[in-house]
Protein backbone atom coordinates (compact mmCIF):
# COMPACT_ATOMS: atom_id res chain seq x y z
CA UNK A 1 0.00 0.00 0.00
CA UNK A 2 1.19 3.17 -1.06
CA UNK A 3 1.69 6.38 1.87
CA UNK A 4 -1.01 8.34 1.29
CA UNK A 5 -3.64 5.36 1.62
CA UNK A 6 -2.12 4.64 4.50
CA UNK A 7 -2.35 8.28 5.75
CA UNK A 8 -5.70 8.15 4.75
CA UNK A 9 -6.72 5.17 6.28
CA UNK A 10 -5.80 5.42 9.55
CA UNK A 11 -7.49 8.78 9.81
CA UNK A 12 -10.62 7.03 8.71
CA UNK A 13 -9.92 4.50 11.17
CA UNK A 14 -9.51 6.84 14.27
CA UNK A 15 -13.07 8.64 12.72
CA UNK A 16 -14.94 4.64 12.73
CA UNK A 17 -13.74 3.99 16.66
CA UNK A 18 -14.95 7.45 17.37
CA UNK A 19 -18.31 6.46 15.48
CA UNK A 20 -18.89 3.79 17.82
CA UNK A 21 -19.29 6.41 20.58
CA UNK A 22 -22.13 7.80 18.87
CA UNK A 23 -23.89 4.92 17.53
CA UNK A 24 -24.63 3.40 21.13
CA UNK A 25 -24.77 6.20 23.23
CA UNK A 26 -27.27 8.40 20.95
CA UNK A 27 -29.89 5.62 21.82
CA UNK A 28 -29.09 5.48 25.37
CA UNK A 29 -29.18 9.31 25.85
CA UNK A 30 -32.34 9.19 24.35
CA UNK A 31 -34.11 5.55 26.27
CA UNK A 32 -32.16 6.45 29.50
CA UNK A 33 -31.39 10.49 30.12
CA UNK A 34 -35.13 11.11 28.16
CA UNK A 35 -36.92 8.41 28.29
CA UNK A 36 -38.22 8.70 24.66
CA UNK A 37 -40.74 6.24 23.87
CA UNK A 38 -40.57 3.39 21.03
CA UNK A 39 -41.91 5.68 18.66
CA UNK A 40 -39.74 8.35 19.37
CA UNK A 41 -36.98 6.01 19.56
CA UNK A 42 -37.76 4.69 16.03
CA UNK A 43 -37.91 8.58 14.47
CA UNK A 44 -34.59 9.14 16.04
CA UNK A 45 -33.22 6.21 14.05
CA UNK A 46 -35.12 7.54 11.28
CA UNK A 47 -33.69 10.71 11.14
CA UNK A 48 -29.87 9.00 11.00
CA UNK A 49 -30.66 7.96 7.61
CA UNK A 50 -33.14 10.29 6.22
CA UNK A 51 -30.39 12.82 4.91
CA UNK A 52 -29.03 10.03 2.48
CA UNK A 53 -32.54 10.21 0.73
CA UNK A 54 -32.67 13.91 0.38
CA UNK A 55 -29.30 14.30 -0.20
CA UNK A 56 -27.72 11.16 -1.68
CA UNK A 57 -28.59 11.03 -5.47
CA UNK A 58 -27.10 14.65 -5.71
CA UNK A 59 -24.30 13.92 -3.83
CA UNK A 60 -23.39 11.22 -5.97
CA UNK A 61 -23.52 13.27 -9.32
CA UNK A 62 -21.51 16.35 -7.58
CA UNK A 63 -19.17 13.77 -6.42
CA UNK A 64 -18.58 12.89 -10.02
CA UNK A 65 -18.01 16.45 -10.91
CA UNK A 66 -15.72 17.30 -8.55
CA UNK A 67 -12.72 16.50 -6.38
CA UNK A 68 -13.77 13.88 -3.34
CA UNK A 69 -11.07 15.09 -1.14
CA UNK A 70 -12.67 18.48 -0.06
CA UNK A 71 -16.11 16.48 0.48
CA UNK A 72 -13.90 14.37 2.99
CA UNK A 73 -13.02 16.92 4.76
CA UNK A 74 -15.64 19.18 5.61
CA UNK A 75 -18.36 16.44 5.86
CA UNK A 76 -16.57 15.17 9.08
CA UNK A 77 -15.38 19.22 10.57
CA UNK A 78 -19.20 19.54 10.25
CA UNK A 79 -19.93 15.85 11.82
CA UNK A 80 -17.80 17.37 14.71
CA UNK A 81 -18.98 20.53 15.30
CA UNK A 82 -22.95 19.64 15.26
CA UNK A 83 -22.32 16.05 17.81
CA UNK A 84 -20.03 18.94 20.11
CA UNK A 85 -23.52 20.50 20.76
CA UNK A 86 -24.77 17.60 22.56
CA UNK A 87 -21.83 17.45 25.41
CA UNK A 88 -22.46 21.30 25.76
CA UNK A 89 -26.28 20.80 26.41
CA UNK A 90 -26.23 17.92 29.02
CA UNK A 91 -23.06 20.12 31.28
CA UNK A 92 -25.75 22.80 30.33
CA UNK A 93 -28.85 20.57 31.60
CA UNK A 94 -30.47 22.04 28.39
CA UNK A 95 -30.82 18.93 26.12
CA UNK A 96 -33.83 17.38 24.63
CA UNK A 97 -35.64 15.11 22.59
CA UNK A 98 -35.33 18.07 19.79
CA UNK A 99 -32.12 18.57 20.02
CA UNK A 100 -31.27 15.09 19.21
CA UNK A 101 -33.26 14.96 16.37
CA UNK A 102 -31.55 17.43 14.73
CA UNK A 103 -28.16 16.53 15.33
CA UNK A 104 -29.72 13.00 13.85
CA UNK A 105 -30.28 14.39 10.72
CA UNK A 106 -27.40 17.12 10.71
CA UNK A 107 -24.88 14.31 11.47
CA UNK A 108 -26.62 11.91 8.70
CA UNK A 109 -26.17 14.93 5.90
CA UNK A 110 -22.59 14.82 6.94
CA UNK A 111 -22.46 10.92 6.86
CA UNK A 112 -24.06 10.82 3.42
CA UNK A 113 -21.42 12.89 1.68
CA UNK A 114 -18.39 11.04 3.69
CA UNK A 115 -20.06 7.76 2.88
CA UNK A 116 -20.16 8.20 -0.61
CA UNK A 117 -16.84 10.57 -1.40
CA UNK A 118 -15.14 7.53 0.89
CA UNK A 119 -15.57 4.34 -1.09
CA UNK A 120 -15.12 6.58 -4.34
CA UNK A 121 -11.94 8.20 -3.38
CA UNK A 122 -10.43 4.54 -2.32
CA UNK A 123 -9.52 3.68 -6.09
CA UNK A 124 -7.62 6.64 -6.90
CA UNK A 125 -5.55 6.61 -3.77
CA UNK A 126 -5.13 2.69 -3.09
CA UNK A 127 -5.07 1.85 -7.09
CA UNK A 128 -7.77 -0.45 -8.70
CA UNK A 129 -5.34 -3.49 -8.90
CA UNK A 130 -4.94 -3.18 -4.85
CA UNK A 131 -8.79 -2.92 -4.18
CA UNK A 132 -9.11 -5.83 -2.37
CA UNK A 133 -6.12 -4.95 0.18
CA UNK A 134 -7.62 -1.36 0.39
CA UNK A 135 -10.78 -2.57 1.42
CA UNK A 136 -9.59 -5.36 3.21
CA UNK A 137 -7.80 -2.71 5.54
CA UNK A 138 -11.18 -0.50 5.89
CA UNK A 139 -13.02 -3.20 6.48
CA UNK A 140 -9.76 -4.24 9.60
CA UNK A 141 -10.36 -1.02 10.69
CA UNK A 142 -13.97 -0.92 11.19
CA UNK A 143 -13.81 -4.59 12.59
CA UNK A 144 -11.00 -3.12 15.21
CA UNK A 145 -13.45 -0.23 16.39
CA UNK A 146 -16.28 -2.44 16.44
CA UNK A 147 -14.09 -4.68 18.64
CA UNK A 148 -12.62 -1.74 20.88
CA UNK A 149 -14.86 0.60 20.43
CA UNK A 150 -18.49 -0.61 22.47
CA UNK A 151 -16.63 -1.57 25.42
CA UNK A 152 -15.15 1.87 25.73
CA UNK A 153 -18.34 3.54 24.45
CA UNK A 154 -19.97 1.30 27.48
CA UNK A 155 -17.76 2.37 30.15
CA UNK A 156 -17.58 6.22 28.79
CA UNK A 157 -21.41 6.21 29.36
CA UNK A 158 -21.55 4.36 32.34
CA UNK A 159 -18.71 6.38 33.73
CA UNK A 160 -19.61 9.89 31.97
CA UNK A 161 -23.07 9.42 30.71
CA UNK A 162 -24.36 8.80 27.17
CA UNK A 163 -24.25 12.39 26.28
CA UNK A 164 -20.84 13.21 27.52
CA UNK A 165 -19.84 10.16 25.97
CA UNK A 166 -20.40 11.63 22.35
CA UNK A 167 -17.85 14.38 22.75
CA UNK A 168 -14.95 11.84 22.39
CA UNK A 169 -16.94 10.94 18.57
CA UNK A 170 -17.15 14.39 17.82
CA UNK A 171 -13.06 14.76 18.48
CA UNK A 172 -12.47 11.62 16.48
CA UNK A 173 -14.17 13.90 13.60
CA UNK A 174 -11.24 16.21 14.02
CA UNK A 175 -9.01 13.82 13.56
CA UNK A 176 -9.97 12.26 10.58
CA UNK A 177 -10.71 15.76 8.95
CA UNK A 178 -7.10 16.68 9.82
CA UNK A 179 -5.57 13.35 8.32
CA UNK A 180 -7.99 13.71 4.83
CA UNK A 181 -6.47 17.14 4.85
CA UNK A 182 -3.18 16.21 5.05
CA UNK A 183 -3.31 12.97 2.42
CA UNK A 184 -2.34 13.74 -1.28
CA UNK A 185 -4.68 11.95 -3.75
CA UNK A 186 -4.48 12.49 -7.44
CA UNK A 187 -8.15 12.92 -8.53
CA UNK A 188 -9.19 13.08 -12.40
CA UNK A 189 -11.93 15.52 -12.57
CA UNK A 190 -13.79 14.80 -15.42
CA UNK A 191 -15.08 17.52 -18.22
CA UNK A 192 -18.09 19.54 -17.33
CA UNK A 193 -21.14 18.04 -18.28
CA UNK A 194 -23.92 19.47 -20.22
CA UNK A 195 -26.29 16.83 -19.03
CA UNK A 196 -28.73 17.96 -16.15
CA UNK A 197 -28.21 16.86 -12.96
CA UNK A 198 -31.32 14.53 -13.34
CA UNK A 199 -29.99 12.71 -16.16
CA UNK A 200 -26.97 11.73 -14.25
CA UNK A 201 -28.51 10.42 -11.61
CA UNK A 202 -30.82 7.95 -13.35
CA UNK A 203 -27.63 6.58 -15.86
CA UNK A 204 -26.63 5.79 -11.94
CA UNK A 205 -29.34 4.22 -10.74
CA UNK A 206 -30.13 2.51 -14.28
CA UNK A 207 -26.66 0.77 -13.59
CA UNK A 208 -27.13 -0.36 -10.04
CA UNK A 209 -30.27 -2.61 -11.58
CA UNK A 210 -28.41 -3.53 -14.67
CA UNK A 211 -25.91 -5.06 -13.81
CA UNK A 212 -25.98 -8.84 -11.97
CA UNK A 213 -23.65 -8.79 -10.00
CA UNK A 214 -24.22 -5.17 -8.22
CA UNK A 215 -27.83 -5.62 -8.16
CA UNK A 216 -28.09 -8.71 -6.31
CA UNK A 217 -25.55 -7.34 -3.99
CA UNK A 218 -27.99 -4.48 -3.06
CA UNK A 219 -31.10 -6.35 -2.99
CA UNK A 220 -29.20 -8.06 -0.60
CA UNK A 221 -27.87 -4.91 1.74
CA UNK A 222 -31.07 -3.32 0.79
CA UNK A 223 -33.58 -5.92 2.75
CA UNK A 224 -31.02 -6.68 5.37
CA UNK A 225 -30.81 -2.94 6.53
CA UNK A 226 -34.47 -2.32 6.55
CA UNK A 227 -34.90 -5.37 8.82
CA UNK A 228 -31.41 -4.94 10.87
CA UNK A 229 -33.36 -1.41 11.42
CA UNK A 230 -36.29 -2.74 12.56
CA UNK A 231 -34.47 -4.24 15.26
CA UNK A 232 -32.66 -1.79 16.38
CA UNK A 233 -34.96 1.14 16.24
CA UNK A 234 -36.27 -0.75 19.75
CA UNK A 235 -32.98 -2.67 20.48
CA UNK A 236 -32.00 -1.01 22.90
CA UNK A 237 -35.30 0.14 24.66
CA UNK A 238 -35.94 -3.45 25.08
CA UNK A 239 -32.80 -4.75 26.56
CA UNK A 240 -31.44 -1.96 28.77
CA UNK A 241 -34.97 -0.94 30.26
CA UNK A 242 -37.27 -4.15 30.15
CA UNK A 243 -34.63 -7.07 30.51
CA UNK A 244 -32.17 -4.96 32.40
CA UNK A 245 -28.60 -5.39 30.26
CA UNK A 246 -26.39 -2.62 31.20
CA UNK A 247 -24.65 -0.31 28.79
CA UNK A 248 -21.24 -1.80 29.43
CA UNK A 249 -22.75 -4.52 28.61
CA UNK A 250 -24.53 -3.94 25.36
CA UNK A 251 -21.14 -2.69 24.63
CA UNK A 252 -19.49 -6.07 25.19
CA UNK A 253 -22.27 -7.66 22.65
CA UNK A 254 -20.98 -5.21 20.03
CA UNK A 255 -17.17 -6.01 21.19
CA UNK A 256 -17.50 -9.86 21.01
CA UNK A 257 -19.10 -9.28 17.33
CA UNK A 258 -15.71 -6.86 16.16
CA UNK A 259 -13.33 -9.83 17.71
CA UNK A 260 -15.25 -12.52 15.77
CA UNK A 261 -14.90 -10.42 12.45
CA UNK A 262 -11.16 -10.87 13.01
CA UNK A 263 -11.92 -14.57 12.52
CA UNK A 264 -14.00 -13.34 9.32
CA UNK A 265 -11.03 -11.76 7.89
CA UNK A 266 -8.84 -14.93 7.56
CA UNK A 267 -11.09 -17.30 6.98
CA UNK A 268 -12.69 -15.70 4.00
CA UNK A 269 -9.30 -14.69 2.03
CA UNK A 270 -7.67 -18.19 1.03
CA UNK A 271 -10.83 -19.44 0.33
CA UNK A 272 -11.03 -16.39 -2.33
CA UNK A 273 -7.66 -17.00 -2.99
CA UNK A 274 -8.50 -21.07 -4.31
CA UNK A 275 -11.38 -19.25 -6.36
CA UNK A 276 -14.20 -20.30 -4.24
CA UNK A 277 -15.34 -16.24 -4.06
CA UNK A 278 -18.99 -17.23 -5.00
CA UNK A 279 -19.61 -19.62 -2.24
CA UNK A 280 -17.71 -17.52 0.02
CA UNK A 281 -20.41 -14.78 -1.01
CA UNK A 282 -23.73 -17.13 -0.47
CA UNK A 283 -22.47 -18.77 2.76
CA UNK A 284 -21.91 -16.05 4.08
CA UNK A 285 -24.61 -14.12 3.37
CA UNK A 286 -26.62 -16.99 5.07
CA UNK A 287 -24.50 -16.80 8.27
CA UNK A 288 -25.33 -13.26 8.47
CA UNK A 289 -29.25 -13.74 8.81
CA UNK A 290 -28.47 -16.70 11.16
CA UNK A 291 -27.07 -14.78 13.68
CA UNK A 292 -29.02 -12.36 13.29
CA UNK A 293 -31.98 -14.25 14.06
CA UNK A 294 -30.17 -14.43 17.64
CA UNK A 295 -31.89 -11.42 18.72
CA UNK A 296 -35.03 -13.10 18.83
CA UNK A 297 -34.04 -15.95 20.30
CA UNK A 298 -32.77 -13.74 23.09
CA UNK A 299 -35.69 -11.08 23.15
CA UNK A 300 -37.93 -14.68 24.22
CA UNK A 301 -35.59 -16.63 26.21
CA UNK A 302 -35.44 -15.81 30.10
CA UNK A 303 -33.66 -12.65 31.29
CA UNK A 304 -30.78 -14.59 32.90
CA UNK A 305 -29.95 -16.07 29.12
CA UNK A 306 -30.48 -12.90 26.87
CA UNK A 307 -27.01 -11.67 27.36
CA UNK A 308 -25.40 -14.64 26.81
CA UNK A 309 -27.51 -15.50 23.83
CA UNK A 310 -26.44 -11.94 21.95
CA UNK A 311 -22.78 -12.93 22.73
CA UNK A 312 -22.75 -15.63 20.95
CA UNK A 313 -24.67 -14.54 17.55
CA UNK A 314 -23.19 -11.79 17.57
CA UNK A 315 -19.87 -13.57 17.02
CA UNK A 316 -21.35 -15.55 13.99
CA UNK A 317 -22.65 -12.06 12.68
CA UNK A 318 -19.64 -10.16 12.73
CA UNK A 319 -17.40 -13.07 11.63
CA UNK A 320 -19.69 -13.33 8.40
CA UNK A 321 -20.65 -10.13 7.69
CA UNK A 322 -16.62 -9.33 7.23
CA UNK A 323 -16.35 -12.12 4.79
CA UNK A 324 -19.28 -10.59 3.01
CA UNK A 325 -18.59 -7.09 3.02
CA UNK A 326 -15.09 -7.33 2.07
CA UNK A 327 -15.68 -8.83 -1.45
CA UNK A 328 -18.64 -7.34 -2.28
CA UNK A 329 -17.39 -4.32 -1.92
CA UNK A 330 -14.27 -5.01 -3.91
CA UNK A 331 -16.54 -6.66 -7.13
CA UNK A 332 -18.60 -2.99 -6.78
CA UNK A 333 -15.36 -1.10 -7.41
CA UNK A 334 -14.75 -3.81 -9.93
CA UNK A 335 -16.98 -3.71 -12.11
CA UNK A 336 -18.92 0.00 -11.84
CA UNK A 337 -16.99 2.13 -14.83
CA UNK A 338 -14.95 5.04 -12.82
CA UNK A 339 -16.70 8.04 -14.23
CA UNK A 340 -19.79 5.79 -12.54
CA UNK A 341 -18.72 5.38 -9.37
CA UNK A 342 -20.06 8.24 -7.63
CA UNK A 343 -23.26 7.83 -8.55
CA UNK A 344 -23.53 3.83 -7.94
CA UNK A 345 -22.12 4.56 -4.35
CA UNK A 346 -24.77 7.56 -3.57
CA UNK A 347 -27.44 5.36 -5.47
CA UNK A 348 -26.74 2.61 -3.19
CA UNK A 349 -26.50 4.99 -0.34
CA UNK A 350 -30.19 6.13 -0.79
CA UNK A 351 -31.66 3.14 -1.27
CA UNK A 352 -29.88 1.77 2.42
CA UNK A 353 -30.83 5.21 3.94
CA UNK A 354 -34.28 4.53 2.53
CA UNK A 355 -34.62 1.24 3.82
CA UNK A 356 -32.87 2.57 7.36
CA UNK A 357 -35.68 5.24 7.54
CA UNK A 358 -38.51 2.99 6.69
CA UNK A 359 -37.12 0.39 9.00
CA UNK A 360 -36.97 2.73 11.80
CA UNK A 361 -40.09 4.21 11.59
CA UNK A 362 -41.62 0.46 11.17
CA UNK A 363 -39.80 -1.00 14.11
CA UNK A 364 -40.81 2.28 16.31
CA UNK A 365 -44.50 2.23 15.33
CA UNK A 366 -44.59 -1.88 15.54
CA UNK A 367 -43.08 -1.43 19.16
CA UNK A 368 -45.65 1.19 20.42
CA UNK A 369 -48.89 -0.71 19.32
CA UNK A 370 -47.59 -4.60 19.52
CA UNK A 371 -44.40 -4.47 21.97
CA UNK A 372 -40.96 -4.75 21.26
CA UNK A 373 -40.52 -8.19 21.01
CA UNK A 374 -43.13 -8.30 17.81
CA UNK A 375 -40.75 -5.72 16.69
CA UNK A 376 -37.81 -7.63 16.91
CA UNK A 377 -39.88 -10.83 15.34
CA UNK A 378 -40.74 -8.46 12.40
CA UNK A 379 -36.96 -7.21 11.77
CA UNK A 380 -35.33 -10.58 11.79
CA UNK A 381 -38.02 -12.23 9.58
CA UNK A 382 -37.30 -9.42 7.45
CA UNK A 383 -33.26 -10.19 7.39
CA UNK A 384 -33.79 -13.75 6.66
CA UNK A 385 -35.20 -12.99 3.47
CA UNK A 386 -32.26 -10.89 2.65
CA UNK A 387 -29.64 -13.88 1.83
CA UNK A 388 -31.89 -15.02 -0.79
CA UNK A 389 -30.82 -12.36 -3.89
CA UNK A 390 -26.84 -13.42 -3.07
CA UNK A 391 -27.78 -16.72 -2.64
CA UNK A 392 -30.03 -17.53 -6.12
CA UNK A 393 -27.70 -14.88 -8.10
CA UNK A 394 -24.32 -15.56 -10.42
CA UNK A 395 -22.78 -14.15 -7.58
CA UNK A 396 -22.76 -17.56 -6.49
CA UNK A 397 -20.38 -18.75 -9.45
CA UNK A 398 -17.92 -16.12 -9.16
CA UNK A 399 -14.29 -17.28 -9.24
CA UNK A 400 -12.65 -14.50 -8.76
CA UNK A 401 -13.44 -10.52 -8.74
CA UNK A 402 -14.07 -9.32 -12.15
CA UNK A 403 -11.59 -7.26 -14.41
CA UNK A 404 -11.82 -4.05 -13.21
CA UNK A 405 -13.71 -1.51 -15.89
CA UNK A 406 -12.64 1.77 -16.25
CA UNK A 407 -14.89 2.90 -19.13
């Protein structure tokens, strides 16, 4: 890997520990310091994702436009500023309900742009006969925070608080924003374009569904986040204030599901090596929904066995879901044309953000009139369907990833 990948990456990899912060203890300010209700809890989750279907389509065309670099940066100084406002309110004893749902959607506007510019920006720094590394490493890096990360996000807001706890997110923003800064990337900017804006976006979307290979692998994201969403729009209303698992402890559930995607990492790359990638892709797809199905299991068992139940799928999730992620991610890059890939990453952005937003509000208004154990049952039936697009797709008889296109 060349130096300014490297640079890059473990900025980005300081900014995903730092996210962990924020993705457990924006819930828990919100069950425990305000004691939102399910529905409340499930708009909250809503508004995470609801930027990336305002924003994402045009993102993706400006990102095609224009160098991704600058988009880098000031997507995660604004990330920063706007999750600083929470610490400031709860030492101010000011914060509500309101307040988070603006920093929701503020922070998701920011997260749109940085999680399209980011998977874009990869091949020009890392070099599209090094994708797999590249993403290999990303992928390390998110597996690492999801390992570290929850059991330092659980004791900050057992220790601190769930609000305070967010500050140390919103200086891992700095951090990454400083390292983008500081990484040289040599960026093609294409012509100007005299096609409008809405053109664009459809030749994007038109080649998410045309192609095999990239549309199963969003049919496949697309149903899993909607029900994964579900689940956790009332995940953690359910088991910190009804079956009484502490923060620390969620955080360990999260933990135990980054070590096991350390296991994901080596068992999935020889396999791909001896040209097994398509199985590799359908099994673990499967494995994915298994373990997720764990939730359920736990949300019915006896209190005494729900922690220990979430331990141990969570290990099976996050082993397969780095096996999965890691490839498809690499035959995206692949096979989308570079003047393309903007587009195909915001398109697929919207329609997860889409899915995230209807998932949330689904799981939050399931959970008010049925209970939040129907809501769970709802989400994971929902992510067992998801395997099937990998599954019955010619992803299944890939080799190898495809020759990169550059067209």
């Amino acid at each position: 890997m060349n130096r300014e990948f490297l640079k890059f990456w473990l900025g980005q990899s300081v900014s995903l520990l730092g996210n962990q912060f924020t993705q457990l203890a924006l819930p828990i300010a919100a069950a425990v310091s305000l004691h939102a209700s399910a529905f409340e809890m499930g708009v909250l989750g809503a508004l995470r994702f609801a930027p990336g279907i305002v924003f994402g389509l045009p993102a993706g065309v400006w990102l095609d436009r224009t160098r991704r670099k600058p988009i880098m940066v000031g997507s995660q100084v604004l990330s920063a500023v706007v999750l600083a406002t929470i610490p400031a309110a709860a030492v101010a004893h000011v914060l509500t309900i309101g307040q988070l749902y603006i920093v929701a959607f503020v922070a998701g506007a920011a997260a749109t742009a940085q999680g399209i510019a980011l998977p874009s920006i990869v091949p020009a720094l890392a070099g599209r006969d090094r994708l797999v590394q590249a993403n290999t490493r990303i992928q390390s890096s998110l597996t690492v925070s999801t390992l570290l990360g929850p059991g330092l996000a659980g004791a900050a807001v057992q220790a601190f608080t769930a609000p305070l706890a967010i500050a140390f997110d919103a200086l891992s923003f700095v951090v990454g924003a400083a390292t983008s800064a500081w990484t040289h990337v040599n960026e093609v900017i294409p012509p100007p374009s005299r096609r409008r804006t809405f053109a664009e976006v459809i030749e994007g979307q038109v080649w998410i569904w045309r192609q095999p290979l990239v549309r199963a692998i969003t049919l496949t994201i697309l149903i899993n986040f909607g029900g994964t969403n579900v689940v956790f729009s009332v995940y953690v209303l359910y088991f910190v204030t009804q079956v009484g698992i502490t923060p620390a402890q969620i955080g360990l559930i999260f933990a135990v599901s980054g070590a096991a995607s350390l296991l994901g990492a080596y068992v999935g790359r020889p396999l791909v090596a001896r040209g097994w990638l398509g199985p590799v892709m359908a099994v673990g797809a499967a494995m994915v929904v298994v373990g997720q199905a764990g939730t359920l299991f736990a949300a019915y068992a006896p209190n005494a066995f729900a922690l220990p139940i979430l331990i141990a799928f969570s290990a099976l999730v996050g082993c397969a879901l780095m096996v999965y992620n890691v490839n498809q991610q690499s035959i995206r890059q692949a096979v989308t044309p570079d003047r393309l890939l903007g587009r195909a990453n915001s398109g697929m952005y919207v329609l997860t953000a889409l899915a995230a937003v209807i998932g949330s509000l689904i799981g939050g208004a399931v959970g008010q009139s049925a209970g939040l154990r129907i809501a769970i049952a709802v989400g994971v039936f929902v992510d067992l369907v998801s395997a099937l697009p990998t599954i019955f797709s010619p992803l299944r008889n890939l080799k190898r990833v495809p020759e990169s296109s550059l067209a």
